[in-house]
C-alpha atoms as a PDB file:
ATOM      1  CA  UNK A   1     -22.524  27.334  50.658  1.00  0.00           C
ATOM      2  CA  UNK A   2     -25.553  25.118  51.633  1.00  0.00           C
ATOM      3  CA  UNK A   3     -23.223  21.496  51.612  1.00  0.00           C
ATOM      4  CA  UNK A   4     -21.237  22.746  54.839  1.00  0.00           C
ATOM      5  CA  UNK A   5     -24.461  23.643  56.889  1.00  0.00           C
ATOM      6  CA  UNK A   6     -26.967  21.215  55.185  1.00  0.00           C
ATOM      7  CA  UNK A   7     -24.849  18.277  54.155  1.00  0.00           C
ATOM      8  CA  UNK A   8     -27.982  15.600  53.749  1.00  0.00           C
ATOM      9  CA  UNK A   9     -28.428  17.558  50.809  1.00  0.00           C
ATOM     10  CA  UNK A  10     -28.123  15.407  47.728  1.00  0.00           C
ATOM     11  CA  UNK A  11     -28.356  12.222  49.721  1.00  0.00           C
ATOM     12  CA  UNK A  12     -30.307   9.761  48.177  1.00  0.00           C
ATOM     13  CA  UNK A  13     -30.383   7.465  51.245  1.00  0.00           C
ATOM     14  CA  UNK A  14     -33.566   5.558  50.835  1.00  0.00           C
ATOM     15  CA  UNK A  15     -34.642   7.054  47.833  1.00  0.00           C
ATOM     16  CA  UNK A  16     -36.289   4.149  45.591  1.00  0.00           C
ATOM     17  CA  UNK A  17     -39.529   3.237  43.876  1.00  0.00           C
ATOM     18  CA  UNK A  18     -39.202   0.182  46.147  1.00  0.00           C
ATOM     19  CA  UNK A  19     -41.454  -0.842  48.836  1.00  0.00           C
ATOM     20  CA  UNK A  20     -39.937  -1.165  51.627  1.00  0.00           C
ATOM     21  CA  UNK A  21     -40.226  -3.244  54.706  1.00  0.00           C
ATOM     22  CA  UNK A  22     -42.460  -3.386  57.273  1.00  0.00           C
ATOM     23  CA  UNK A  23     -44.629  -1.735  54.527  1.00  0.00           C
ATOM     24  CA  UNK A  24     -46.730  -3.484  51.498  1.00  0.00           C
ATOM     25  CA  UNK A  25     -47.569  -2.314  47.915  1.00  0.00           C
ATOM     26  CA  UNK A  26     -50.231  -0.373  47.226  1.00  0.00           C
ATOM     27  CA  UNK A  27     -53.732  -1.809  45.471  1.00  0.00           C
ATOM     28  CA  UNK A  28     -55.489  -0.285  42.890  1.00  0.00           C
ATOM     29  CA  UNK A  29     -58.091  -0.536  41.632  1.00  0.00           C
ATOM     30  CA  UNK A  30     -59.694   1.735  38.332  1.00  0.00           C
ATOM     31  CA  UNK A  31     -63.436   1.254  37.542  1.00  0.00           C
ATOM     32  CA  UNK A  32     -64.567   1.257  33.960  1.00  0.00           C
ATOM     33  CA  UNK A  33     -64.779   5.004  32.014  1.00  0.00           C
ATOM     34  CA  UNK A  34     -62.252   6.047  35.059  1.00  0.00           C
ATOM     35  CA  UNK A  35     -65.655   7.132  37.385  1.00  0.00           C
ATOM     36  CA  UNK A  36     -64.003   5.666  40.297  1.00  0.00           C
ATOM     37  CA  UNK A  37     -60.375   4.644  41.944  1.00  0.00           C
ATOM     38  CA  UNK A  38     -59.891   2.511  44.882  1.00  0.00           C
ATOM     39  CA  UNK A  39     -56.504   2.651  46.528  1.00  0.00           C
ATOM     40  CA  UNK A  40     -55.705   0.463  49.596  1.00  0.00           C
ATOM     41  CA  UNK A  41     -52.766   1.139  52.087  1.00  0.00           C
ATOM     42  CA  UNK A  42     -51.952   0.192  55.600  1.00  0.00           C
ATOM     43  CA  UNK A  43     -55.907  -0.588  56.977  1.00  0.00           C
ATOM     44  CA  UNK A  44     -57.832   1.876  54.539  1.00  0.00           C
ATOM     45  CA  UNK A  45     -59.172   1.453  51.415  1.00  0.00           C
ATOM     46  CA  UNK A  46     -59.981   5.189  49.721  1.00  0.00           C
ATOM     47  CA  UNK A  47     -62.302   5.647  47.267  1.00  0.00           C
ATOM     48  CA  UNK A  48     -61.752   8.073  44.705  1.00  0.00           C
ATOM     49  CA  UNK A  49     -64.483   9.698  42.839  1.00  0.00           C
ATOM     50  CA  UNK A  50     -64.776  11.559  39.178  1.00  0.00           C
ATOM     51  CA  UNK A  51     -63.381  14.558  40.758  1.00  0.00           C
ATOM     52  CA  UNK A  52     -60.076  13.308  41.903  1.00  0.00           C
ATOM     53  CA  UNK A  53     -61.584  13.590  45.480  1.00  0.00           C
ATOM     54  CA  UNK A  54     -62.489  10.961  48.145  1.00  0.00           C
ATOM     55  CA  UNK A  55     -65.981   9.858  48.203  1.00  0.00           C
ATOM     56  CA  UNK A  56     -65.807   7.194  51.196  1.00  0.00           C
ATOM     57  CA  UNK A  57     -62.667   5.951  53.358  1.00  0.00           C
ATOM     58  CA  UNK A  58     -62.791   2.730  54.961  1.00  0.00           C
ATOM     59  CA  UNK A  59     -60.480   1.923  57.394  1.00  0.00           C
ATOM     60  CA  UNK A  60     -59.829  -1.114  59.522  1.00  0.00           C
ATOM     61  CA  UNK A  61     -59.746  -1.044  63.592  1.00  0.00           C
ATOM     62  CA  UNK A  62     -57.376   0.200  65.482  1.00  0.00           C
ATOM     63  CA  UNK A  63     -57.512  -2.719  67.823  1.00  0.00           C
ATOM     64  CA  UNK A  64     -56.984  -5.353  65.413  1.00  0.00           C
ATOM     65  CA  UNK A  65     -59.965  -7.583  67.170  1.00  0.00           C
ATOM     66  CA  UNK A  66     -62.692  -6.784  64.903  1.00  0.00           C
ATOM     67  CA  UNK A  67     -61.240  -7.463  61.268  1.00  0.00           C
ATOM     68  CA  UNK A  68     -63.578  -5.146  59.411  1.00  0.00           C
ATOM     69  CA  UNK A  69     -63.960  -2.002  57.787  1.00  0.00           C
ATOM     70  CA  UNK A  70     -65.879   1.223  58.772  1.00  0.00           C
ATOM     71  CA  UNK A  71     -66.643   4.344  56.783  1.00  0.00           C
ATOM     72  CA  UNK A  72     -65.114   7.184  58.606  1.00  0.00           C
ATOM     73  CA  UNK A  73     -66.731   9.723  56.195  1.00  0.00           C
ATOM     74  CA  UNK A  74     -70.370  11.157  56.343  1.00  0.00           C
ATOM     75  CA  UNK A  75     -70.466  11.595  52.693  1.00  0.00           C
ATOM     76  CA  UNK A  76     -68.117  13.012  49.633  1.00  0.00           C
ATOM     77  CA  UNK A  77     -65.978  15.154  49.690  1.00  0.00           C
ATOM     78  CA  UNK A  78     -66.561  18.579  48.074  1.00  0.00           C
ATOM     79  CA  UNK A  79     -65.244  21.855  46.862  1.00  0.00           C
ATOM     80  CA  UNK A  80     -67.775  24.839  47.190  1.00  0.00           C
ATOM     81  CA  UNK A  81     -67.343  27.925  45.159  1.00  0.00           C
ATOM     82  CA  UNK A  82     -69.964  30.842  45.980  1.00  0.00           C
ATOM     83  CA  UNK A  83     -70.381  33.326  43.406  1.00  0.00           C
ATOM     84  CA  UNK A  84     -73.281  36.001  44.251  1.00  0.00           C
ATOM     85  CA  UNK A  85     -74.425  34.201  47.319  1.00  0.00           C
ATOM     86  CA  UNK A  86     -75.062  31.111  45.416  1.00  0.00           C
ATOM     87  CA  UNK A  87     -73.216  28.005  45.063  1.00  0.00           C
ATOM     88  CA  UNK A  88     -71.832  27.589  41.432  1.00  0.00           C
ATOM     89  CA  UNK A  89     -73.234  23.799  40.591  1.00  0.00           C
ATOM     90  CA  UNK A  90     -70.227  21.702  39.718  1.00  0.00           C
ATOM     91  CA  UNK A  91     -69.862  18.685  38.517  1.00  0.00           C
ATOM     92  CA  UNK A  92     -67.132  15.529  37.240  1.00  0.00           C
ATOM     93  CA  UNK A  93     -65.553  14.929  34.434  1.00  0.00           C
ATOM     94  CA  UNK A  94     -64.263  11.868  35.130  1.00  0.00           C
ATOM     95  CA  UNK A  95     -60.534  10.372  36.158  1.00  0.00           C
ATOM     96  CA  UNK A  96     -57.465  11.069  34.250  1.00  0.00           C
ATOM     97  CA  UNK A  97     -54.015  10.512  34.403  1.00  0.00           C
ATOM     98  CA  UNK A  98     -54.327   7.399  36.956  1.00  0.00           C
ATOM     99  CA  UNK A  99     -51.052   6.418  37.313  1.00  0.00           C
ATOM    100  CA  UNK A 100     -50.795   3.011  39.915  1.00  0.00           C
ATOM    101  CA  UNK A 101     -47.191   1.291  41.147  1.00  0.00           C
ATOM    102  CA  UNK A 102     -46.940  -0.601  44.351  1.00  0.00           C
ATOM    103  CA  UNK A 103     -44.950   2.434  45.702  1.00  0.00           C
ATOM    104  CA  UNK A 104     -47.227   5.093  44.925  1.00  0.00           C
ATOM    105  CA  UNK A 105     -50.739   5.999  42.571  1.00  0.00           C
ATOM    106  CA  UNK A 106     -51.544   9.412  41.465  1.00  0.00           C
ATOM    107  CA  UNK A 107     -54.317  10.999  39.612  1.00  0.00           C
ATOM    108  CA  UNK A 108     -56.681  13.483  37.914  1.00  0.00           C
ATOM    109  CA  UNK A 109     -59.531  15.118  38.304  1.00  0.00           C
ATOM    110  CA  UNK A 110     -61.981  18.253  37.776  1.00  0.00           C
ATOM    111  CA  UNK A 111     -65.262  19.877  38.326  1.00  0.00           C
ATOM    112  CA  UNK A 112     -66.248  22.638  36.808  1.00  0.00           C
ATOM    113  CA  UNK A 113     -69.618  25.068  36.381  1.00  0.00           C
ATOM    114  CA  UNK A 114     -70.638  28.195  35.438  1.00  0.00           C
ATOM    115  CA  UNK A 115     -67.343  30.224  34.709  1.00  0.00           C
ATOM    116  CA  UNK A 116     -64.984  27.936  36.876  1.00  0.00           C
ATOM    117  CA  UNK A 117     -63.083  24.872  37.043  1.00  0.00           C
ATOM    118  CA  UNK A 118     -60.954  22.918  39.581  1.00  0.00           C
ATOM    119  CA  UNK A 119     -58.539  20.880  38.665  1.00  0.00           C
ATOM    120  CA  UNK A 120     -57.680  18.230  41.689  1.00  0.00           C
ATOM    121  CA  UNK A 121     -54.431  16.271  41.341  1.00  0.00           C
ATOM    122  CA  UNK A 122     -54.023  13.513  44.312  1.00  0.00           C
ATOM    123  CA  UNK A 123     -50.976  11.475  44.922  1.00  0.00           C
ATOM    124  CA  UNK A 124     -50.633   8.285  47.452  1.00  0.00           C
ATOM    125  CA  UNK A 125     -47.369   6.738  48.857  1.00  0.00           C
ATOM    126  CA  UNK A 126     -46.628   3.398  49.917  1.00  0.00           C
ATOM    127  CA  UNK A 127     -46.628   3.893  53.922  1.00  0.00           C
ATOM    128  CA  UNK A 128     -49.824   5.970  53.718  1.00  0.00           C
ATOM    129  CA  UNK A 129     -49.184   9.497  52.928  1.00  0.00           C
ATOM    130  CA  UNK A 130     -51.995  10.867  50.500  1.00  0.00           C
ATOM    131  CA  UNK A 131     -52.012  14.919  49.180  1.00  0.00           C
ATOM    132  CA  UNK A 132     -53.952  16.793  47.327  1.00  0.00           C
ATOM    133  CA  UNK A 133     -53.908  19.783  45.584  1.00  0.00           C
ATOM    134  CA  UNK A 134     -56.714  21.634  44.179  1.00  0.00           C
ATOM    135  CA  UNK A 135     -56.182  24.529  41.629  1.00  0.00           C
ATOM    136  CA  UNK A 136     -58.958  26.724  40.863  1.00  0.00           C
ATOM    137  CA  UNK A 137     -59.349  28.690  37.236  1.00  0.00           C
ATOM    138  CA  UNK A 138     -62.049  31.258  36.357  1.00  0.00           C
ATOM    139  CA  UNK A 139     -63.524  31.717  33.482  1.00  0.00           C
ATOM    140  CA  UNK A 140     -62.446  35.608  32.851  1.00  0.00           C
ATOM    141  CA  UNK A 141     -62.338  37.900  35.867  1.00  0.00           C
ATOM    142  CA  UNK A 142     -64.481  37.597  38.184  1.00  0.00           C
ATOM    143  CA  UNK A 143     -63.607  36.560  42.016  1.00  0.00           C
ATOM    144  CA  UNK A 144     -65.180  34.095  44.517  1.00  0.00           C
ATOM    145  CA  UNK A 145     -66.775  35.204  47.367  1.00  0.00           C
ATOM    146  CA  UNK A 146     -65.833  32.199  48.869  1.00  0.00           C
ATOM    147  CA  UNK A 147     -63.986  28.972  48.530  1.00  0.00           C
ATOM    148  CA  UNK A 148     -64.682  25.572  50.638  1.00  0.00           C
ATOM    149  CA  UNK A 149     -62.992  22.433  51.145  1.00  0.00           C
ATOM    150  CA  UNK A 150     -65.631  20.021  52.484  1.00  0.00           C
ATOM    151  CA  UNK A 151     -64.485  17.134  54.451  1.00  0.00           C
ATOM    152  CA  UNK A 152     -67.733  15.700  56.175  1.00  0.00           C
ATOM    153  CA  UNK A 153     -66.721  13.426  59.308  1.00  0.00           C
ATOM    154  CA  UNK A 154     -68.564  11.202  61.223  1.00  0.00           C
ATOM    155  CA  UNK A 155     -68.704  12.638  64.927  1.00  0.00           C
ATOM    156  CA  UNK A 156     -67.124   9.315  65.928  1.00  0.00           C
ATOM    157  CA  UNK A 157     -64.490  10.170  63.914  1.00  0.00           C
ATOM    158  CA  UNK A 158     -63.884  13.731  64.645  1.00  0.00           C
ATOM    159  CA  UNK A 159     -62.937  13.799  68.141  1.00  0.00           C
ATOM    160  CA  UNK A 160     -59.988  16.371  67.330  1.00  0.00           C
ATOM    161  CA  UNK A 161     -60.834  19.373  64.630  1.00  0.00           C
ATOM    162  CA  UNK A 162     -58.225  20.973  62.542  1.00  0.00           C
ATOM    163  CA  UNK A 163     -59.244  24.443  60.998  1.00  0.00           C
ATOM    164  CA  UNK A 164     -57.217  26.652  58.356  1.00  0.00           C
ATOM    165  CA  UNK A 165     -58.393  29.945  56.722  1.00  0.00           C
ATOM    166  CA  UNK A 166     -57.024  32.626  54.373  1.00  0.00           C
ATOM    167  CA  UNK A 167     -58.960  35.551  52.659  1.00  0.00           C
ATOM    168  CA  UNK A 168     -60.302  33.021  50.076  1.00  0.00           C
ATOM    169  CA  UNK A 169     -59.208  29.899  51.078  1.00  0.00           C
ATOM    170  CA  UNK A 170     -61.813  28.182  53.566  1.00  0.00           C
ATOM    171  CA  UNK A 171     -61.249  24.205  54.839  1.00  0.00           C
ATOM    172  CA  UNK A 172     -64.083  22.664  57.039  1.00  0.00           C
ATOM    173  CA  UNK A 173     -64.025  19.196  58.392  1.00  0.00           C
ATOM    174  CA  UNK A 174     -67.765  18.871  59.330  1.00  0.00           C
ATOM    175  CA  UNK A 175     -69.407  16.512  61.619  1.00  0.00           C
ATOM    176  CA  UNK A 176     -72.591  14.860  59.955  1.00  0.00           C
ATOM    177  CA  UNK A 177     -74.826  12.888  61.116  1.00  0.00           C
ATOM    178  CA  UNK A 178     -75.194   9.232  59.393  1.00  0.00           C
ATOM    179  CA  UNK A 179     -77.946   9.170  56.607  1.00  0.00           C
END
């Protein structure tokens, strides 16, 4: 009997599709033929590309002195799938599914190549929260020899590295240098 030992459960305390206060609505923004999203919350604007993945972030400073934006990414960011020591070329089909509110935007995307295809499906709340989730499909059997989430920092940027693994699962936040 979970309602003795867990009795928020149920609760739908703050549960709305309002924003709330000291928080403000979301801004979207779809280009033409869905190549590109922009979504701006809380000091950062995110720029979503074809593949339902980030291509830029801008984000405002920290110290509120200096009112403008700086790219905190060194370029796109990418999924990898090796298949006999080579990387499978992917590429963009476009956005679908874009879905905006002032409380939260979600969307679409996928790459595919030779023999596989990732779906990406990303989701943004109100006070900043962003996921993603990334589901890849082969064409028929065959197995990756290696997966990579790609998420290319600026060394500025990067001045604290997180790093998860599986068997197949890889991610890398990279430092690059600009240009």
């Amino acid at each position: 009997d979970h309602t003795q030992d867990l009795p928020w459960l149920g609760n739908t305390l703050g549960v709305t599709d309002k924003v709330l206060p000291p928080w403000t609505p979301i801004a979207a923004r779809l280009q033409a033929g869905g190549t590109a999203l922009d979504l701006s919350c809380w000091g950062r604007t995110y720029h979503v590309g074809a593949s339902g993945l980030f291509t830029s972030i801008d984000t405002a400073a920290q110290s509120g002195i200096d009112p403008s934006a700086r790219e905190i990414l060194a370029g796109p960011v990418r999924g990898e799938v090796i298949q006999d020591g080579k990387a499978v070329a992917l590429s963009a089909s476009g956005l679908k599914e874009v879905k905006t509110a002032p409380h939260e935007a979600s969307y679409r995307g996928e790459l595919s190549g030779t023999g596989w295809r990732i779906t990406t499906r990303g989701r943004m709340e109100y006070d900043g929260y962003v996921e993603h989730r990334l589901t890849l499909a082969p064409d028929g059997e065959q197995r990756p020899e290696r997966l990579r989430l790609v998420i290319p920092l600026k060394p500025a940027e990067a001045t604290h590295l997180a790093h998860a693994q599986s068997e197949l699962l890889r991610v890398e936040i990279l430092c690059e240098r600009d240009g």
